[in-house]
Protein backbone atom coordinates (compact mmCIF):
# COMPACT_ATOMS: atom_id res chain seq x y z
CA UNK A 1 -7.87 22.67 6.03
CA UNK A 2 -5.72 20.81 3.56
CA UNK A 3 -2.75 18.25 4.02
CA UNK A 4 0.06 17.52 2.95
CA UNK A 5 -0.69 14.16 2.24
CA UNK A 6 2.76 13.14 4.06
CA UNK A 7 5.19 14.51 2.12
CA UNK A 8 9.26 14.19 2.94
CA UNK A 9 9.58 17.58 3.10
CA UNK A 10 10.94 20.63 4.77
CA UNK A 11 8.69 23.10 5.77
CA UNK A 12 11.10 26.38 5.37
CA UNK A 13 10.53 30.28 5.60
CA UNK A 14 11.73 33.39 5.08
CA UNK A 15 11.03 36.87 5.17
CA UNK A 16 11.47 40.85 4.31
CA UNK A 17 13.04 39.77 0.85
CA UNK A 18 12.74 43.65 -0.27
CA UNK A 19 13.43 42.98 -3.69
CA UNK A 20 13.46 46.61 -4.93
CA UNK A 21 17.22 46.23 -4.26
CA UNK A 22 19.19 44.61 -7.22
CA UNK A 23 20.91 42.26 -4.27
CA UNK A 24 18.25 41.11 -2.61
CA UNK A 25 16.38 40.60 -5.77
CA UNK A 26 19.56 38.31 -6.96
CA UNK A 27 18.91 36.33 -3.64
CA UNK A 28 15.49 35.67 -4.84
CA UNK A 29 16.62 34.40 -8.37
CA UNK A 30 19.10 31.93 -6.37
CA UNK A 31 16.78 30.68 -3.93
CA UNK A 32 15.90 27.21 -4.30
CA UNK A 33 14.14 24.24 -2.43
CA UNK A 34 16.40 21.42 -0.85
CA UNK A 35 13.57 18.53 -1.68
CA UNK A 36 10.99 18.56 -4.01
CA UNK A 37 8.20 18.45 -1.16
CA UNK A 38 9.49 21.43 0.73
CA UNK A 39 6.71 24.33 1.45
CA UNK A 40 8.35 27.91 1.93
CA UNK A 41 6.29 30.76 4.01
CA UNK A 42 7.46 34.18 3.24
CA UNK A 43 6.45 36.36 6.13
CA UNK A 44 5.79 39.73 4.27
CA UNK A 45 7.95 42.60 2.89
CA UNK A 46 8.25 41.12 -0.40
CA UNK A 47 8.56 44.89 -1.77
CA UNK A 48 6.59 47.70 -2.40
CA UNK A 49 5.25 47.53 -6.07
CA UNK A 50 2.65 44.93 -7.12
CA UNK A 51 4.64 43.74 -9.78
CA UNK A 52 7.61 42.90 -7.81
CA UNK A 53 6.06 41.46 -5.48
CA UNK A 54 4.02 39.34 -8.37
CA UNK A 55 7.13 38.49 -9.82
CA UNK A 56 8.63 37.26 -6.95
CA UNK A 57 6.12 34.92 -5.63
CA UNK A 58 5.56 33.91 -8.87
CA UNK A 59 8.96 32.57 -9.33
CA UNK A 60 9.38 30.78 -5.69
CA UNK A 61 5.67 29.17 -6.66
CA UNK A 62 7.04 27.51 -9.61
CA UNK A 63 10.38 26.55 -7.45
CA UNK A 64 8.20 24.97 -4.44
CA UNK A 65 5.82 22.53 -3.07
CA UNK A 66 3.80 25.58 -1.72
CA UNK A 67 4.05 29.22 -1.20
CA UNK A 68 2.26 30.63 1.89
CA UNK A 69 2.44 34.24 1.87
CA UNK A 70 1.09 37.34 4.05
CA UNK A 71 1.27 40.77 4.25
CA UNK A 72 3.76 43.35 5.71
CA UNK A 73 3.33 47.16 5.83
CA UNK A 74 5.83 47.43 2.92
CA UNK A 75 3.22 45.31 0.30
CA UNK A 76 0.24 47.43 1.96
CA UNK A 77 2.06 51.00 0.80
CA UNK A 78 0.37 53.23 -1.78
CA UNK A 79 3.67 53.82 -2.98
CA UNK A 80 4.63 56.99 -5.37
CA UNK A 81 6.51 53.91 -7.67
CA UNK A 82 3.71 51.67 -8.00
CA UNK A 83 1.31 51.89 -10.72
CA UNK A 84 -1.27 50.17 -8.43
CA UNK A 85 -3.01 53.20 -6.78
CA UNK A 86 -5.14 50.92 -4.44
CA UNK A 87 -5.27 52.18 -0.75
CA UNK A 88 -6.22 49.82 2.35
CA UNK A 89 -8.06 46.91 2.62
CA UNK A 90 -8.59 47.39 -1.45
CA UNK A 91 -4.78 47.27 -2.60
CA UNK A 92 -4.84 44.36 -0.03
CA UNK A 93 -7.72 42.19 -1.69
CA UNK A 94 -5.66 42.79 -5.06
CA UNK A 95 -2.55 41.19 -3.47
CA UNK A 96 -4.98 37.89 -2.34
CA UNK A 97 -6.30 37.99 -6.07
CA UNK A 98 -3.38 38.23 -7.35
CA UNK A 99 -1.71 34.75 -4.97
CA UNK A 100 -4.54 33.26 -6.05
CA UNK A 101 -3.91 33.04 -9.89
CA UNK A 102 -0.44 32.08 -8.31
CA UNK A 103 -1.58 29.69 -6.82
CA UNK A 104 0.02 31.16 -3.23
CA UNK A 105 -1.87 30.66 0.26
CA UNK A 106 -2.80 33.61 1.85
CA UNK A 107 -4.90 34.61 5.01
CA UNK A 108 -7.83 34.48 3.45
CA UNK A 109 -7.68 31.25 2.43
CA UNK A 110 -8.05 27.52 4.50
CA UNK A 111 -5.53 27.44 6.22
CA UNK A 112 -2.81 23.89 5.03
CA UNK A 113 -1.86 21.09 7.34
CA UNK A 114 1.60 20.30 7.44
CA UNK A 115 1.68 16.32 7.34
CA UNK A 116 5.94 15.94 6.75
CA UNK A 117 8.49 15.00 9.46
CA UNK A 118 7.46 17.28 12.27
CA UNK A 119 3.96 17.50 11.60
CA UNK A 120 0.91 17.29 11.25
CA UNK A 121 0.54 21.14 12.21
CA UNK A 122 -1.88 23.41 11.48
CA UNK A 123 0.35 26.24 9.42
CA UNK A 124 -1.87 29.66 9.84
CA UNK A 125 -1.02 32.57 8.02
CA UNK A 126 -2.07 35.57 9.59
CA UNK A 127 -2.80 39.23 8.37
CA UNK A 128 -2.91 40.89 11.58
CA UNK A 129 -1.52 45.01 11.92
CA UNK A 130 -0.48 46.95 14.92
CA UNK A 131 -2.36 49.07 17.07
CA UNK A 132 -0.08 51.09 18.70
CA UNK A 133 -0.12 49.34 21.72
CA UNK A 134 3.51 48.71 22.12
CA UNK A 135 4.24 51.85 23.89
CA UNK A 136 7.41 53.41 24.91
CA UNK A 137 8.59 53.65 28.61
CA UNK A 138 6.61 56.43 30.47
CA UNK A 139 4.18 56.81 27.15
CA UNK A 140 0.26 55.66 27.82
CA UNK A 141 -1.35 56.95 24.85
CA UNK A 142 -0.88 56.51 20.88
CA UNK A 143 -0.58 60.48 21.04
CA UNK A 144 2.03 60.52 23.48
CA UNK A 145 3.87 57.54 21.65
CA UNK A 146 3.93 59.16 18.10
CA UNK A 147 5.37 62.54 19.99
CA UNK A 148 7.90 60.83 21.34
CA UNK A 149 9.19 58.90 17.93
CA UNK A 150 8.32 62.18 16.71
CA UNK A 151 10.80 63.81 19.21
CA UNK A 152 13.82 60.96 18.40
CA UNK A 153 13.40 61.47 14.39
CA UNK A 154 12.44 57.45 14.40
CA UNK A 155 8.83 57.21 12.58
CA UNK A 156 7.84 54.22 10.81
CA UNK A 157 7.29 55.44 7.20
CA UNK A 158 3.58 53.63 7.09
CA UNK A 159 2.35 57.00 8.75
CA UNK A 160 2.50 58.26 4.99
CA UNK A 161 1.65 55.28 3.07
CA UNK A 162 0.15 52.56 4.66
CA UNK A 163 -3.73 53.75 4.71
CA UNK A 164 -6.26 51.82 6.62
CA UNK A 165 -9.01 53.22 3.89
CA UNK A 166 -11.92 52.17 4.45
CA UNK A 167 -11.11 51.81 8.00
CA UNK A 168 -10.79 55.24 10.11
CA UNK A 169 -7.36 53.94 11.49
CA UNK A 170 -4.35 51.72 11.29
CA UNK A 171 -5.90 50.87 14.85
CA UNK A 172 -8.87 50.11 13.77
CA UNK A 173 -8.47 47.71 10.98
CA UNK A 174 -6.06 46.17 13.08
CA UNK A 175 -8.95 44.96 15.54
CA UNK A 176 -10.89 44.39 12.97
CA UNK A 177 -8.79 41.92 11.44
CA UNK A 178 -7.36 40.35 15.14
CA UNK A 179 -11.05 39.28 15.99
CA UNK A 180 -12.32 37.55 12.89
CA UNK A 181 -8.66 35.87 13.05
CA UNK A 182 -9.27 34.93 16.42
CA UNK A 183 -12.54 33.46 15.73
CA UNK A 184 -10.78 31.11 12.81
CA UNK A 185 -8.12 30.11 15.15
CA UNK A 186 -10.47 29.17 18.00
CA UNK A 187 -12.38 26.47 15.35
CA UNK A 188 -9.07 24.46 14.96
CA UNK A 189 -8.84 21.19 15.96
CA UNK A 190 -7.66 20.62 20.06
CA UNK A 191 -5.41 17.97 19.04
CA UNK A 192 -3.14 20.16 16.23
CA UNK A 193 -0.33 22.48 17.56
CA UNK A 194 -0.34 25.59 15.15
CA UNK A 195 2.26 27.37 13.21
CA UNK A 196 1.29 30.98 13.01
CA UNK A 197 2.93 33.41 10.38
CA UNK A 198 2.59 36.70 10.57
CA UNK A 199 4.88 39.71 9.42
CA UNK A 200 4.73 40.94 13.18
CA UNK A 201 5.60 38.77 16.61
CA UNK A 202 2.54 37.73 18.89
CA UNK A 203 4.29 39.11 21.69
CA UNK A 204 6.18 41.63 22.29
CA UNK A 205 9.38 40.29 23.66
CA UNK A 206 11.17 40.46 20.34
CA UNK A 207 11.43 43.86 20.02
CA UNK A 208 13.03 44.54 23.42
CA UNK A 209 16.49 44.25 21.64
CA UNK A 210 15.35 47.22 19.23
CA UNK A 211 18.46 49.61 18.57
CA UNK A 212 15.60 52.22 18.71
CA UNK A 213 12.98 50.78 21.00
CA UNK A 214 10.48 53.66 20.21
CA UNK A 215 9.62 51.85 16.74
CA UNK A 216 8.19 48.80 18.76
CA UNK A 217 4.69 50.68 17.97
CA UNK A 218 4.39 49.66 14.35
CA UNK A 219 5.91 46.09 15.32
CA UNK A 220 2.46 44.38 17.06
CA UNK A 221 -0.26 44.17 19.39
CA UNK A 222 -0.90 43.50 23.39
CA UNK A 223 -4.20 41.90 21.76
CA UNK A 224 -2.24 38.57 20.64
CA UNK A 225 0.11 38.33 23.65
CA UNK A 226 -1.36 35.22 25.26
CA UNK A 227 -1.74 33.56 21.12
CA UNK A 228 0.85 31.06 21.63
CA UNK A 229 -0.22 28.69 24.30
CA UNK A 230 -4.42 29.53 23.42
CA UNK A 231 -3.63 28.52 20.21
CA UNK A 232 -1.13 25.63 20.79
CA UNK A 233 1.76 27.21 18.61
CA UNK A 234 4.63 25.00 17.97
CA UNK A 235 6.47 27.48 16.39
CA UNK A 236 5.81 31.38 15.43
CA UNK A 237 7.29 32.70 12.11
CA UNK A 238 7.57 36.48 11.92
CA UNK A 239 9.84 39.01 9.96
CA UNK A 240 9.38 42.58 10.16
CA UNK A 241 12.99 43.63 12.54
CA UNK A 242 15.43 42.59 10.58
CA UNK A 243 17.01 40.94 13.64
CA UNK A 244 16.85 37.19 12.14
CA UNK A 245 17.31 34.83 15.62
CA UNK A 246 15.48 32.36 17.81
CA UNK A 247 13.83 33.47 21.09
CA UNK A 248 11.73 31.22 23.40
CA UNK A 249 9.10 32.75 25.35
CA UNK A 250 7.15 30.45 28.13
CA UNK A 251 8.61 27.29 26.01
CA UNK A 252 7.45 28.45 22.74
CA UNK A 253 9.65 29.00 19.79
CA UNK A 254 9.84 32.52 18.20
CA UNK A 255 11.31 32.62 14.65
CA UNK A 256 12.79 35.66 12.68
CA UNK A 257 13.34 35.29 9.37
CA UNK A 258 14.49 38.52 7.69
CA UNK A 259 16.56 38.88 5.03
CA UNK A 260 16.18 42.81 5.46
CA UNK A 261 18.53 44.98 3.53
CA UNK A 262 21.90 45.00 1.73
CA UNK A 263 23.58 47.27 4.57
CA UNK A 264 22.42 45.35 7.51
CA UNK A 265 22.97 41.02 5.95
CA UNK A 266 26.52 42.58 4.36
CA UNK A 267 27.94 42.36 8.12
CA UNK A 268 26.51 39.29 9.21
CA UNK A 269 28.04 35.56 8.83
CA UNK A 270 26.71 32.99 6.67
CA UNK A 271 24.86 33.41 3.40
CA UNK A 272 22.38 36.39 3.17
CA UNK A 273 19.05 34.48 2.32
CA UNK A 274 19.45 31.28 3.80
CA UNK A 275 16.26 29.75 4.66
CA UNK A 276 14.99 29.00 8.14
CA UNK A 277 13.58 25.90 8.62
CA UNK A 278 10.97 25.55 10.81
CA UNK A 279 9.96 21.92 10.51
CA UNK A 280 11.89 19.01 11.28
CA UNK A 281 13.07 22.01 14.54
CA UNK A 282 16.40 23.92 13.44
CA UNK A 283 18.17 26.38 15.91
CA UNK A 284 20.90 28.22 15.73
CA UNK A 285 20.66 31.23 13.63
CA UNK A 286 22.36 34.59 15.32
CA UNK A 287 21.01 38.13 16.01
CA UNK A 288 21.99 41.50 13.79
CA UNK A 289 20.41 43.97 12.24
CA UNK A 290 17.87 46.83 13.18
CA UNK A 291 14.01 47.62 12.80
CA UNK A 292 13.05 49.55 9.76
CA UNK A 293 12.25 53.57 10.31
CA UNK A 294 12.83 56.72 9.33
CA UNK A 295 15.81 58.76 10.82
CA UNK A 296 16.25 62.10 11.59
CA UNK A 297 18.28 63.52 8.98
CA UNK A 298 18.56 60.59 6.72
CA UNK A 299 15.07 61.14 4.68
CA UNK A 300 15.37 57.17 3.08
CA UNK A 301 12.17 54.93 3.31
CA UNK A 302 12.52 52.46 5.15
């Protein structure tokens, strides 16, 4: 682990910047640090080609203190756009490579120490999946859960181009990746709370406010439900729902931090973009929005 060495700082975040749209990439080209020790975590969903997503963290690395980034299921596509062909864990080792010229934390890497006002906290991005175990109401198995979305024309769009290769399922590299996080997390110090950032919640609380709750099954796992008091979390950063608001759950703090896309920030208030701050504690921001899918006579990825 590294620290901060005490910086002044605000340690800020942000998420689901989906900078294939010209407006959202405009909110990128605006955003800027308030101090010149502030850290920013972006929570996934960057975009869908490599070298958006390169130029993007590229340009908020030069702009702050530190850039702590992880994966969402939109960066982990094999998208028809992209010239990166890369499938599974492979297109997602060229992403770490890639931070790492950057100069941009990722999972794979130490995780910092937040030493400014707040602190010290152990800030621990995660790379963690789904595994289907957010079923609907009535549903027990994966089968039955996909037949259902299946049957309301709401299927995540990862069924056609997020593959697990060389992992036989989304499933499986999902436990794969939960237990040698697990193991990291359980060599932390006692005395350090934890911020964990991952593109999906711990629990599944947040998605109970879904507009369609049948998409909660590409949103998490049961596996990480007890996370944030075994791990000490002072806060949890997410994205992923597009429903940017703060949640407690058992007296921890939840954060959402989507920017999520043109049609859904257009109707909220405030500036589309603002960023969240985690540390020194700010609370206040409001719900809106929807979870990402694919609709029943709509055909649009989402």
């Amino acid at each position: 682990m590294r620290s901060t060495d005490g910086g002044h700082g605000n340690l800020l975040a942000i998420s689901d910047l989906h900078i294939g749209y010209s407006e959202n990439r405009a909110i990128v080209e605006k955003m800027r640090p308030e101090t010149d020790d502030d850290w920013l975590l972006v929570a996934g969903d960057v975009g869908e080609v490599v070298a958006d997503i390169q130029w993007a963290l590229e340009t908020l690395s030069g702009r702050f203190r530190k850039v702590i980034w992880v994966p969402g299921n939109h960066e982990l596509w094999t998208h028809p756009k992209d010239a990166v062909e890369l499938r599974g864990v492979a297109r997602y080792e060229h992403l770490v490579a890639m931070c790492r010229e950057l100069g941009v934390t990722t999972p794979e890497d130490p995780y910092p120490v937040w030493d400014g006002p707040g602190g010290p906290a152990v800030v621990a991005p995660l790379f963690l999946l789904y595994d289907y175990s957010f079923l609907p109401q009535g549903c027990v198995t994966k089968a039955q859960g996909l037949a259902y979305a299946e049957g309301t024309g709401v299927v995540c769009t990862d069924e056609h181009l997020l593959h697990p290769d060389p992992y036989p399922s989304r499933e499986a590299w999902c436990r794969a990746r939960v237990a040698e996080t697990e193991r990291r997390l359980a060599e932390l110090p006692d005395d350090l709370p934890t911020i964990p950032v991952n593109h999906y919640p711990l629990d599944r609380h947040p998605t109970d406010i879904l507009r369609y709750p049948e998409f909660a099954m590409w949103c998490g796992t049961t596996a990480t439900a007890d996370w944030h008091h075994r791990f000490r979390v002072e806060a949890m950063v997410y994205g992923h729902l597009h429903i940017p608001r703060t949640t407690w759950h058992e007296g921890v703090r939840f954060e959402e931090v989507s920017v999520g896309y043109p049609r859904e920030w257009r109707t909220r208030p405030g500036t589309p973009g603002t960023l969240r701050r985690i540390l020194p504690m700010e609370v206040g921001a409001g719900d809106g929005g929807a979870a990402p899918g694919v609709g029943r006579g709509r055909g649009e990825l989402r």
